[in-house]
C-alpha atoms as a PDB file:
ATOM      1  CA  UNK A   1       0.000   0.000   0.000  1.00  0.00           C
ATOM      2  CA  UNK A   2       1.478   3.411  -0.957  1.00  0.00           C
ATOM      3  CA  UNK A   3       1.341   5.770   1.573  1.00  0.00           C
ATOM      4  CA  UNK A   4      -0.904   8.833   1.762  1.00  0.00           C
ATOM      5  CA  UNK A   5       1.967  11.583   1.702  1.00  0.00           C
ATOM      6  CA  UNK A   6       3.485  10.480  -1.545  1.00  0.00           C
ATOM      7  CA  UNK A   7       0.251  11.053  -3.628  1.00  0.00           C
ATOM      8  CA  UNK A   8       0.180  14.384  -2.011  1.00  0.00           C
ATOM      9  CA  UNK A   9       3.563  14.574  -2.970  1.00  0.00           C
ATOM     10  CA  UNK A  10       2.926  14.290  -6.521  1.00  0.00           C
ATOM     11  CA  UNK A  11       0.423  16.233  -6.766  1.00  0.00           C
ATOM     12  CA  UNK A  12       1.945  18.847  -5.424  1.00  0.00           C
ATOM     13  CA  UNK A  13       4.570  18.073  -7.517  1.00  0.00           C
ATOM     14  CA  UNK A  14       2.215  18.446 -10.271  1.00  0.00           C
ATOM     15  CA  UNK A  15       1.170  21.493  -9.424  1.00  0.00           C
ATOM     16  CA  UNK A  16       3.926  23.176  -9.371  1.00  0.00           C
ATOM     17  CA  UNK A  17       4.781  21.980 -12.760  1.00  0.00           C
ATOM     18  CA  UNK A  18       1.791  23.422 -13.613  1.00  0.00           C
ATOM     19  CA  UNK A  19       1.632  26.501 -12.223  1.00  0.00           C
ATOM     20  CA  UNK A  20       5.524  27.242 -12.962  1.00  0.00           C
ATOM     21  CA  UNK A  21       4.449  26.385 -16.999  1.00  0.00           C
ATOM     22  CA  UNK A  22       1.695  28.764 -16.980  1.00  0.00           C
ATOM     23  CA  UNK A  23       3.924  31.703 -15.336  1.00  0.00           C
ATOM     24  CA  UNK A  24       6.765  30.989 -17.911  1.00  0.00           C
ATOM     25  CA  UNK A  25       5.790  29.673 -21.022  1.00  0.00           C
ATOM     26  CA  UNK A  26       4.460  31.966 -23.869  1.00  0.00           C
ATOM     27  CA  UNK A  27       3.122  29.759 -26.233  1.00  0.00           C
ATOM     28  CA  UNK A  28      -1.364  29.450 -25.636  1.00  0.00           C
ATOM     29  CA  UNK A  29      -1.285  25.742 -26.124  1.00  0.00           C
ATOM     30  CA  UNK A  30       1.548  25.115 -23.556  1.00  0.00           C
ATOM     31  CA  UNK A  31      -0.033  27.540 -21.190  1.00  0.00           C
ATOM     32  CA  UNK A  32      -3.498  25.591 -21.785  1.00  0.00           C
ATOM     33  CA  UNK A  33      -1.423  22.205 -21.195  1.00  0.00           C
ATOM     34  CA  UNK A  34      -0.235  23.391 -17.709  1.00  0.00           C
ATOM     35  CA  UNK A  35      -3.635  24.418 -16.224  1.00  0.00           C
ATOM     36  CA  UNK A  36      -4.693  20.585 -17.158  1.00  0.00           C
ATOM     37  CA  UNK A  37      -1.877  19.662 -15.380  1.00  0.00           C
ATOM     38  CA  UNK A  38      -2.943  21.172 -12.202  1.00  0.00           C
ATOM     39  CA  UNK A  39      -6.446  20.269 -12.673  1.00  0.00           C
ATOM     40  CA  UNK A  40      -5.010  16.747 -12.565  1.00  0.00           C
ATOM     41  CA  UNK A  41      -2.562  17.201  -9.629  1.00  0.00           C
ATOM     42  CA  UNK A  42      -5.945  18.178  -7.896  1.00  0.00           C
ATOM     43  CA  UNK A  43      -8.036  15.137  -9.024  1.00  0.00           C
ATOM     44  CA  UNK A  44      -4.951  12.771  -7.755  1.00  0.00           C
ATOM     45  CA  UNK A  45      -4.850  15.168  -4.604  1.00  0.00           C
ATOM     46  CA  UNK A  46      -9.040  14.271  -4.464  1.00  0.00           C
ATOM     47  CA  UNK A  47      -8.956  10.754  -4.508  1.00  0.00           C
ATOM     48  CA  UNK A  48      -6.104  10.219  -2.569  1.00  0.00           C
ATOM     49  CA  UNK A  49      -8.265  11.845   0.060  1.00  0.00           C
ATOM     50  CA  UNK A  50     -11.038  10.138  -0.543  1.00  0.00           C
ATOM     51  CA  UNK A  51      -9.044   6.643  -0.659  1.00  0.00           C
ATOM     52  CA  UNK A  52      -7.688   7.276   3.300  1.00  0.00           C
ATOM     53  CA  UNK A  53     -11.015   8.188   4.436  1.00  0.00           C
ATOM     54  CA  UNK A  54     -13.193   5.012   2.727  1.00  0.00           C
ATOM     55  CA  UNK A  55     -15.689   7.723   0.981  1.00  0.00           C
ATOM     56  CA  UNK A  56     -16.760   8.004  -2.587  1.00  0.00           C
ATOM     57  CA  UNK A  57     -17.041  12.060  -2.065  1.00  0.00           C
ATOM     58  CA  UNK A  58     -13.583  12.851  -3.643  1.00  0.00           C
ATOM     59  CA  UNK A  59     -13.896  10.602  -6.573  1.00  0.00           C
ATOM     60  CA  UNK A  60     -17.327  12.342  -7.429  1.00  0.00           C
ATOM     61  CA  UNK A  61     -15.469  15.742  -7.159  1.00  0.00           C
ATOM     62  CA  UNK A  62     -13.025  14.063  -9.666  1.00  0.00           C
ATOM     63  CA  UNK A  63     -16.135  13.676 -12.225  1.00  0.00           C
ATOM     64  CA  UNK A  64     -16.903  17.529 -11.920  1.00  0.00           C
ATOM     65  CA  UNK A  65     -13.215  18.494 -12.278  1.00  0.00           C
ATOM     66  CA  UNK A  66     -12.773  16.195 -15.633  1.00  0.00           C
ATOM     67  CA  UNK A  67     -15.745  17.711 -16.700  1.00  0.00           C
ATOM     68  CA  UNK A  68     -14.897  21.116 -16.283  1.00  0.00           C
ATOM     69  CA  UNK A  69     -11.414  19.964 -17.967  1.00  0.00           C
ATOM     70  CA  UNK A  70     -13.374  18.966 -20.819  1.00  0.00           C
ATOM     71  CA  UNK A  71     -14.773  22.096 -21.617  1.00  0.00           C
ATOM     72  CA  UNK A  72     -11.981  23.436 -20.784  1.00  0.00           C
ATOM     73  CA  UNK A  73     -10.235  22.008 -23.511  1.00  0.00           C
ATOM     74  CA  UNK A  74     -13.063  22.890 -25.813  1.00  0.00           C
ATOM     75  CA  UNK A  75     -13.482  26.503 -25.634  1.00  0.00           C
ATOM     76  CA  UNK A  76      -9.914  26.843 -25.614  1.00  0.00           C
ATOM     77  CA  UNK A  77      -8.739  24.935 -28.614  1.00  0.00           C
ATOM     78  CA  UNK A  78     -11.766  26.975 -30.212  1.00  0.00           C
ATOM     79  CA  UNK A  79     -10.389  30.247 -29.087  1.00  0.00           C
ATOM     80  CA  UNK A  80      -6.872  29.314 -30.556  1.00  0.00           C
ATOM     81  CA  UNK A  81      -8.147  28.888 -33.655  1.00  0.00           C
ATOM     82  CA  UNK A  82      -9.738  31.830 -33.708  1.00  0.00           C
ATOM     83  CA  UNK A  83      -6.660  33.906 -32.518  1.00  0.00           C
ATOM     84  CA  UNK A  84      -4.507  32.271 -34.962  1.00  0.00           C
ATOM     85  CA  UNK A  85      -6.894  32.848 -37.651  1.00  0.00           C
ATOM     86  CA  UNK A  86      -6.514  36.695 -36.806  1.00  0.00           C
ATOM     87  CA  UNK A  87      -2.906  36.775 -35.290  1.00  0.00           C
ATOM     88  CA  UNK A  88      -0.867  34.363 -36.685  1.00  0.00           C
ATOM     89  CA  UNK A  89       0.368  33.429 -34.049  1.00  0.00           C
ATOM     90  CA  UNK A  90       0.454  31.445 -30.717  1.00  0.00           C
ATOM     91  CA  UNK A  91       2.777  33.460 -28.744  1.00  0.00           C
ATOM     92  CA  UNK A  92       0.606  34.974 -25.424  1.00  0.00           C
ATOM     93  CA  UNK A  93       2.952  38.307 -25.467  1.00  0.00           C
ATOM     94  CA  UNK A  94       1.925  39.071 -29.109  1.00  0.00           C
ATOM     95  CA  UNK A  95      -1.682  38.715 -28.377  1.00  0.00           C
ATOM     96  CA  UNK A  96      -3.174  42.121 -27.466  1.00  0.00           C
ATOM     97  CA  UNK A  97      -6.687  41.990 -28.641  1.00  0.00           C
ATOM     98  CA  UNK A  98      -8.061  43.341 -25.181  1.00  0.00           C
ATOM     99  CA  UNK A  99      -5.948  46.134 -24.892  1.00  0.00           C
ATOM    100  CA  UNK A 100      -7.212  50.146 -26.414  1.00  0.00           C
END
């Protein structure tokens, strides 16, 4: 049996990973690649949890989460597209549609 602390490890592993890849990277895809990454350091976090306490509550939170990833994933590969289609490009620096 693998302790608890080394699936809290990882995800907090994970998660830093994650965040340090959306703070540094420039390209949208990468940046939309971390935030999966600590969507899944949570879900690992969850159902470690829910594992050491015997309920099912964590692993339902997991369902939400991989939901939410889905769409995620959805509206952002559409938004991609349509920033490429305008831009050219994938670089987050070069991207200043929101500013006046």
């Amino acid at each position: 049996m693998i302790p608890l602390e080394w699936y809290i490890t990882l995800g907090f592993f994970l998660f830093s990973i994650g965040v340090i890849g959306v703070l540094i990277r420039r390209n949208i895809i990468m940046v939309l690649l971390s935030i999966e990454l600590i969507l899944n350091s949570a879900n690992i976090t969850f159902v470690a949890y829910s594992n050491f306490h015997q309920t099912i509550t964590g692993q339902m939170m997991v369902f939400f989460i991989l939901t939410m990833a889905a769409a995620e994933v959805a509206l952002g590969l559409a938004l991609v597209i349509a920033l490429y289609r305008v831009k050219s490009t994938l670089n987050v620096d070069e991207i200043n549609l929101l500013k006046w």
